[in-house]
N, C-alpha and C. Protein backbone atom coordinates (compact mmCIF):
# COMPACT_ATOMS: atom_id res chain seq x y z
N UNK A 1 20.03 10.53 13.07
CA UNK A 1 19.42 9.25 13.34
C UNK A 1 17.91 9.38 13.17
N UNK A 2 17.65 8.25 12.72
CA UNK A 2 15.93 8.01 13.02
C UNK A 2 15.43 7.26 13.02
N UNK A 3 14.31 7.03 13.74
CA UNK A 3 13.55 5.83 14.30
C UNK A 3 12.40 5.39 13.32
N UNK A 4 12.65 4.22 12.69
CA UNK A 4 11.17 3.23 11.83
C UNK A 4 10.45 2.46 12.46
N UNK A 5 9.51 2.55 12.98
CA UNK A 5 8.11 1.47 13.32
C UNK A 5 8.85 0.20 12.30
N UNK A 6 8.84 -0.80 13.07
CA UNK A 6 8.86 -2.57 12.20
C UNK A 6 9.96 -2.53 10.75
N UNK A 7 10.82 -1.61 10.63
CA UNK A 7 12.09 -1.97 10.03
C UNK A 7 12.91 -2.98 10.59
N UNK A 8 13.78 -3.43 9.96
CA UNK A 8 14.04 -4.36 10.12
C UNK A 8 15.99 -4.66 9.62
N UNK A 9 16.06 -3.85 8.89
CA UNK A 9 17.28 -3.37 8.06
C UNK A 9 18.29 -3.01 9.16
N UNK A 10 19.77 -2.78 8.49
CA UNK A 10 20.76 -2.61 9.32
C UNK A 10 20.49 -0.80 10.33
N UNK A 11 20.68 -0.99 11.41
CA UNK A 11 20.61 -0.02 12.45
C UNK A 11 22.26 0.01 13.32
N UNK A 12 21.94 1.60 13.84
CA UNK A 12 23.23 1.91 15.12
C UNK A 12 22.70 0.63 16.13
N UNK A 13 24.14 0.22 16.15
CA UNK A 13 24.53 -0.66 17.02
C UNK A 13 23.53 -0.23 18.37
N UNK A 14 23.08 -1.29 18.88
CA UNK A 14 22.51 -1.19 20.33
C UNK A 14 20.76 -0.68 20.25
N UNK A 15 20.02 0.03 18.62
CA UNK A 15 19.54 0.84 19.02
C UNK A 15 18.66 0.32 17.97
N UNK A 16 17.61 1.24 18.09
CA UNK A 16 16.23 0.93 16.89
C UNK A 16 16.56 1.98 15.80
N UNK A 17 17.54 2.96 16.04
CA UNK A 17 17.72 4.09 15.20
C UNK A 17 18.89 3.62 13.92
N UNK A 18 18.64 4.34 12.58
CA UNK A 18 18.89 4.41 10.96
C UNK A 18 19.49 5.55 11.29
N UNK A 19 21.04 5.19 10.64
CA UNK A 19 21.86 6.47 10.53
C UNK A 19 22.10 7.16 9.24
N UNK A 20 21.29 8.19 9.42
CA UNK A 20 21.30 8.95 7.98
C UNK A 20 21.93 9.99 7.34
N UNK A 21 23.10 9.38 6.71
CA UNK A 21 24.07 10.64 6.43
C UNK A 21 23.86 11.99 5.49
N UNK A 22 24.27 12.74 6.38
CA UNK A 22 24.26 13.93 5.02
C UNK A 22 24.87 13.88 4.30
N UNK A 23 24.35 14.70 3.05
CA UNK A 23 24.85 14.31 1.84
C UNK A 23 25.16 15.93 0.92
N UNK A 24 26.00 16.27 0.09
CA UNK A 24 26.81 17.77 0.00
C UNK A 24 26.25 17.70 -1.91
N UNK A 25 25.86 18.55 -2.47
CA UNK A 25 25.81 18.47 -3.86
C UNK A 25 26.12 20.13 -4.06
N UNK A 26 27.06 19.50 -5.22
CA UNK A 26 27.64 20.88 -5.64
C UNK A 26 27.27 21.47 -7.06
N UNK A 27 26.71 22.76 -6.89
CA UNK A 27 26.17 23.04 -8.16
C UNK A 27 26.28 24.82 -8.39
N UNK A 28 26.35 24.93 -10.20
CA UNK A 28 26.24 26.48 -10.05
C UNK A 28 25.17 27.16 -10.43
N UNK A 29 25.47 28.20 -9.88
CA UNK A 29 24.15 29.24 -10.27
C UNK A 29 24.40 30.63 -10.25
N UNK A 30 23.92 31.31 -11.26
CA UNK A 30 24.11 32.79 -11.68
C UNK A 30 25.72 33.04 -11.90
N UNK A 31 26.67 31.92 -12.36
CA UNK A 31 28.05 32.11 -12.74
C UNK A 31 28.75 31.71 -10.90
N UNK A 32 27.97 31.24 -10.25
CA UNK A 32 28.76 31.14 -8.74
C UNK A 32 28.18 29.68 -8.46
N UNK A 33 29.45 29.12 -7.51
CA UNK A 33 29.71 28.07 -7.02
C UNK A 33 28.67 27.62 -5.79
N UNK A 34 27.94 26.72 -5.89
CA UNK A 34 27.24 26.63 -4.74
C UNK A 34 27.30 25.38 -3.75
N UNK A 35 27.02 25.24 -2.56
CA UNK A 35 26.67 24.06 -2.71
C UNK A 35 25.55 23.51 -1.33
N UNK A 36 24.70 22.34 -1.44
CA UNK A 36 23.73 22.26 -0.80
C UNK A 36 24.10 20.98 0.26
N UNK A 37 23.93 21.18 1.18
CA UNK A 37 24.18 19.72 1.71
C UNK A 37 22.23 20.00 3.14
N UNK A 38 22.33 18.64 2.74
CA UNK A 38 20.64 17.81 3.71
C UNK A 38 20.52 16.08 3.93
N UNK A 39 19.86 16.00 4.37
CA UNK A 39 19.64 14.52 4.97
C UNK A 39 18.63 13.76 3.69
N UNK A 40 19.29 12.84 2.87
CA UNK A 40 18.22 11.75 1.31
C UNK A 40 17.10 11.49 1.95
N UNK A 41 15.96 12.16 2.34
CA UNK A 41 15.14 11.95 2.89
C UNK A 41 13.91 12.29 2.48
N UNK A 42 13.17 11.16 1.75
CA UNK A 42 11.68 10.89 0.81
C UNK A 42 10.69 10.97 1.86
N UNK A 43 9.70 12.22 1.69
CA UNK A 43 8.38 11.91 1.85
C UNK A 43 7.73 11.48 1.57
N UNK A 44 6.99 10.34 2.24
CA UNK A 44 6.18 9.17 1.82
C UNK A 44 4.49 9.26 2.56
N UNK A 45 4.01 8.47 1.84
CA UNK A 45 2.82 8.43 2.87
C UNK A 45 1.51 6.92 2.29
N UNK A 46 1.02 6.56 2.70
CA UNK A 46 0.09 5.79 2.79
C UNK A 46 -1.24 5.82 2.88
N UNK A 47 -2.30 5.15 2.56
CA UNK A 47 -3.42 4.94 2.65
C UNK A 47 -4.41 3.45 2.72
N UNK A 48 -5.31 3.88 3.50
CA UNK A 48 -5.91 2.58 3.25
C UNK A 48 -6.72 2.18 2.26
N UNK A 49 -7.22 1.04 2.12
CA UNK A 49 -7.64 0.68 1.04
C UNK A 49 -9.43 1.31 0.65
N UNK A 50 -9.99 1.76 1.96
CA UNK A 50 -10.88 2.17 1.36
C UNK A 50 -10.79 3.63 1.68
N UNK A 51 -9.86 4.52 1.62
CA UNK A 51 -9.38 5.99 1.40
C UNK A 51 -9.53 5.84 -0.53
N UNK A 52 -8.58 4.74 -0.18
CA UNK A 52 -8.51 4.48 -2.20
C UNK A 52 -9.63 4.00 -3.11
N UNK A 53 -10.81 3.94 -2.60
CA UNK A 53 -11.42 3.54 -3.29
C UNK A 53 -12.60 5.02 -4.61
N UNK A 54 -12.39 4.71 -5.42
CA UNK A 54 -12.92 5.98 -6.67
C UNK A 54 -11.48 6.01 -7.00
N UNK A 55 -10.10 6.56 -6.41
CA UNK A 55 -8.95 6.75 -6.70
C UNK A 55 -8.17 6.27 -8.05
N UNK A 56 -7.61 6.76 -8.82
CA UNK A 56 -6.88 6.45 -10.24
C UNK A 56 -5.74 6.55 -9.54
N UNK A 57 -4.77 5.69 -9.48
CA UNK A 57 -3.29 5.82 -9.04
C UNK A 57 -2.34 5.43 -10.09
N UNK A 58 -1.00 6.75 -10.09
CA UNK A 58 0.24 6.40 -10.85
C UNK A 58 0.62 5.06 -10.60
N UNK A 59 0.84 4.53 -9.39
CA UNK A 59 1.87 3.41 -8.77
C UNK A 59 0.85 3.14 -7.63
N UNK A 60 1.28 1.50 -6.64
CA UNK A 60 0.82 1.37 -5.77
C UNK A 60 1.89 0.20 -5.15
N UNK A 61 2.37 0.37 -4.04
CA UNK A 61 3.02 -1.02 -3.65
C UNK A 61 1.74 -1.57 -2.61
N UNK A 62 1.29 -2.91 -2.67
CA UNK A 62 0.33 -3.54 -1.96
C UNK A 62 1.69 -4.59 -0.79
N UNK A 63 0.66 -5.07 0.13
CA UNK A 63 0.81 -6.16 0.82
C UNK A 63 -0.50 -6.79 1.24
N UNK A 64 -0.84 -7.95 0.67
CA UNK A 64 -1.85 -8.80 0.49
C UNK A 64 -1.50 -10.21 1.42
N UNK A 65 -0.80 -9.90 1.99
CA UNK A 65 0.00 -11.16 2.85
C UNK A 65 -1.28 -12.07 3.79
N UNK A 66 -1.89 -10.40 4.90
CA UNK A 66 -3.31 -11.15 5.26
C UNK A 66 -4.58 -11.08 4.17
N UNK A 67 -5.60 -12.11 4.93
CA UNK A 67 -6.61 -12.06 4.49
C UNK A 67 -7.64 -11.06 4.94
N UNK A 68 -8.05 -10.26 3.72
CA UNK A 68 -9.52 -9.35 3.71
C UNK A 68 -10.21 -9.64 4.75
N UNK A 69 -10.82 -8.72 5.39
CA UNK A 69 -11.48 -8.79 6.30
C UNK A 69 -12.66 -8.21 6.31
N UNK A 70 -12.99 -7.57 4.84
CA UNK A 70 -13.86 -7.79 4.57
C UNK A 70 -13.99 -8.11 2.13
N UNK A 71 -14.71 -8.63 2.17
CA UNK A 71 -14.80 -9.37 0.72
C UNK A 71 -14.47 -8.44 -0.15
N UNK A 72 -13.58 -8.25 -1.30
CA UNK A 72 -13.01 -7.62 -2.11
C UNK A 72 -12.55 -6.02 -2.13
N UNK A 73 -11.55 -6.47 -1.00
CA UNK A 73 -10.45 -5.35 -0.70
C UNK A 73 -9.58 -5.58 -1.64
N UNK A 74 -8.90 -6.66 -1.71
CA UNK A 74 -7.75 -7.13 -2.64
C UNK A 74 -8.07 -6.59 -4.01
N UNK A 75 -9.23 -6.55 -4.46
CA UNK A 75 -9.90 -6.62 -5.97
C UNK A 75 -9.57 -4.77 -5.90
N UNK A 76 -10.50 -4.26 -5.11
CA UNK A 76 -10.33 -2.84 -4.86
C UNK A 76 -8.84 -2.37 -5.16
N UNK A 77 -7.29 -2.53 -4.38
CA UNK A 77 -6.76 -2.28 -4.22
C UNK A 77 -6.09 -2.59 -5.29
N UNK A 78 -5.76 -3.63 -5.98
CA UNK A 78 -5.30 -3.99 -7.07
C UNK A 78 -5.97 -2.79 -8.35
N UNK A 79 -7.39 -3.18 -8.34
CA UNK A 79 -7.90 -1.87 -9.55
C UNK A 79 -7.96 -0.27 -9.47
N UNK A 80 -6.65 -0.28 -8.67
CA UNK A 80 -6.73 1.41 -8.61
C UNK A 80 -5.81 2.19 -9.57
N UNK A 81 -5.14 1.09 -9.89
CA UNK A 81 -4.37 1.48 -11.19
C UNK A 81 -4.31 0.99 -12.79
N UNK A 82 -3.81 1.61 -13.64
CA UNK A 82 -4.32 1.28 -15.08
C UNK A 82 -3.57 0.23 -15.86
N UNK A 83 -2.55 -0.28 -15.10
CA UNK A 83 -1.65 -0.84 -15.60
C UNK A 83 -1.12 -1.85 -14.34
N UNK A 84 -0.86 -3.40 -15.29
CA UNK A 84 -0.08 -4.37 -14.04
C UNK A 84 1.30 -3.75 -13.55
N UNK A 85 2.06 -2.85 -14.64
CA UNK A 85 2.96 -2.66 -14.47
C UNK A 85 3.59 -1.52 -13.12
N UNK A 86 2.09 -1.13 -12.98
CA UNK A 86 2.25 0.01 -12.17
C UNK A 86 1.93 -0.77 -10.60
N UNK A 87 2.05 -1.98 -10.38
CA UNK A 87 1.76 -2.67 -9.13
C UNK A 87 2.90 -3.28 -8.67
N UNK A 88 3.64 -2.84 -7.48
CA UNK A 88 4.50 -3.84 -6.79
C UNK A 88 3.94 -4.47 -5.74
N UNK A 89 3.55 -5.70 -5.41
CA UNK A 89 4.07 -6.77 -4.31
C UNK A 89 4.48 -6.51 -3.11
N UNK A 90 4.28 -6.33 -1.99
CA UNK A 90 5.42 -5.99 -1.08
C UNK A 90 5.88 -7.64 -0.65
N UNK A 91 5.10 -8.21 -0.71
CA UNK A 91 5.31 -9.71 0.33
C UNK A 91 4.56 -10.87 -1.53
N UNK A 92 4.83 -11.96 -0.95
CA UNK A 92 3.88 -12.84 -2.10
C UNK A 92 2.82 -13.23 -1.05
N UNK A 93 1.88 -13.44 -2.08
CA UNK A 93 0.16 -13.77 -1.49
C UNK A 93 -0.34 -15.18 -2.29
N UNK A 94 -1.32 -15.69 -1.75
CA UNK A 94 -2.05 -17.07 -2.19
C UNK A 94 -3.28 -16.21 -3.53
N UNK A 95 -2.72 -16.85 -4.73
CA UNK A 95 -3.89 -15.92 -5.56
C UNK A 95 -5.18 -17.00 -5.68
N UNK A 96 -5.07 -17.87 -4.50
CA UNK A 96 -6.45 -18.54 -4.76
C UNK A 96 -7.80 -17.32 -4.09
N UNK A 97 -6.98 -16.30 -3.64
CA UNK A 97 -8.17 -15.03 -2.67
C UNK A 97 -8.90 -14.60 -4.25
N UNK A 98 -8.42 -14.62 -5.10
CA UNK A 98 -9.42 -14.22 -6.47
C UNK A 98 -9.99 -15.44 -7.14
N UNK A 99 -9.88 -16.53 -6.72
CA UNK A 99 -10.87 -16.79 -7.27
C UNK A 99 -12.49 -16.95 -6.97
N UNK A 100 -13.36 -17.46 -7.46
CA UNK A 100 -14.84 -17.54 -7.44
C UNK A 100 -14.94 -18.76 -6.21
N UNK A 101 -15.08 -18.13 -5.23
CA UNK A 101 -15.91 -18.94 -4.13
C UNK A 101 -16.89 -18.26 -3.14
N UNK A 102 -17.98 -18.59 -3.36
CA UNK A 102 -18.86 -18.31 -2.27
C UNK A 102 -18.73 -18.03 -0.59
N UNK A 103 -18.60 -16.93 0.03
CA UNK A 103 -18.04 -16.45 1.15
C UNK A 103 -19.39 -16.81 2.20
N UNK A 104 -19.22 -17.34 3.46
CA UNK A 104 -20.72 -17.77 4.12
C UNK A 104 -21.14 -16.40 4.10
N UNK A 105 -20.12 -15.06 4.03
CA UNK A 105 -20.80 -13.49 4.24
C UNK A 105 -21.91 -13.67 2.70
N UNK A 106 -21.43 -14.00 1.38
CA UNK A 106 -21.81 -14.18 0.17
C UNK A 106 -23.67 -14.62 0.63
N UNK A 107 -23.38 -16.44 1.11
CA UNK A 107 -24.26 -17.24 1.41
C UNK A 107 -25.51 -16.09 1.78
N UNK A 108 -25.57 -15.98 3.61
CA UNK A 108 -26.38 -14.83 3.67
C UNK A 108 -26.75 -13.58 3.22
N UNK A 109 -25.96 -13.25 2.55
CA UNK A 109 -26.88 -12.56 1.37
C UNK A 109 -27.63 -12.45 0.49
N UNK A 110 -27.66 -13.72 -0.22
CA UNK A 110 -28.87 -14.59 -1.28
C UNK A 110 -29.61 -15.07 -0.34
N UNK A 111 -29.61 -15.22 0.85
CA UNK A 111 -30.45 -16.32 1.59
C UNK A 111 -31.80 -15.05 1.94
N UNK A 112 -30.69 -13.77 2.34
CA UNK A 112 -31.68 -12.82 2.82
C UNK A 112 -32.70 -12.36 1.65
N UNK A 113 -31.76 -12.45 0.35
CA UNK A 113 -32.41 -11.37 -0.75
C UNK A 113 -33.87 -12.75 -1.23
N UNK A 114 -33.64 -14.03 -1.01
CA UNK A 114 -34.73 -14.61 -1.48
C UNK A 114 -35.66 -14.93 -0.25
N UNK A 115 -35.48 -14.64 1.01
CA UNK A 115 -36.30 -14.22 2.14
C UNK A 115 -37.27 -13.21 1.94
N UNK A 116 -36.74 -11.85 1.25
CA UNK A 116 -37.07 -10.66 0.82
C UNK A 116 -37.75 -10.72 -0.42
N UNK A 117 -37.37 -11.38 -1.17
CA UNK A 117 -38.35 -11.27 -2.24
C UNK A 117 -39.54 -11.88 -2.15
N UNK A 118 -39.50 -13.40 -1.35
CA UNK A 118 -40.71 -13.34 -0.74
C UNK A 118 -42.19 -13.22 -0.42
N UNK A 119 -41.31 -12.52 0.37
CA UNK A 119 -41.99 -10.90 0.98
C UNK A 119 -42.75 -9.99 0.27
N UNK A 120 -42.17 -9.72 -1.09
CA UNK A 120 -42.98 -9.13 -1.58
C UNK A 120 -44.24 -9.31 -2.43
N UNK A 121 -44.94 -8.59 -2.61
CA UNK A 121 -46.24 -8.68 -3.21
C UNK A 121 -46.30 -8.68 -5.03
């Protein structure tokens, strides 16, 4: 058995626990009969989006479901790979988050940079 954080999929009756069967593969080696039996069990792992950032990635599954919390995470996370093909979806998202709109974070930033220029001599 084993326990997933926010799965959601079929579980032992009564319980939060995934019953994971072992599994027997039979194979030869050096002229003799062998055979292996273990639990189908993928090591996985995750990162956040700004771990990934410089990063070239084979594959990436995203979930874009919330909104950035801060301005072009989505953009980041999406361009870490070389290919659309290499991007799965986990959830669908509003692709109005790419387009061109001025963020009030955006606003104060031109407001400051022509405060600042200014300023100068």
């Amino acid at each position: 058995m084993v326990e997933v954080d926010d799965y959601d999929g079929p579980k032992f009756p009564g319980t939060d626990y995934i019953p994971i069967f072992p599994v027997t593969r039979r194979f030869e080696y050096k002229k003799r009969d062998c055979s292996r039996t273990n639990f189908p069990l993928r090591p996985a792992y995750a990162i956040t989006v700004h771990k990934a950032q410089g990063l070239t990635l084979k594959q990436v599954v995203l979930n874009l479901e919330r909104k950035d919390h801060a301005p072009g995470l989505s953009y980041v996370s999406i361009s870490r790979v070389k290919k659309l093909s290499s991007i799965m979806f986990e959830t669908p998202f509003d692709l109005s988050r790419f387009t061109t709109k001025v963020s009030s974070n955006m606003k104060d930033r031109e407001r400051d940079w022509d405060l600042r220029t200014l300023q100068c001599l």
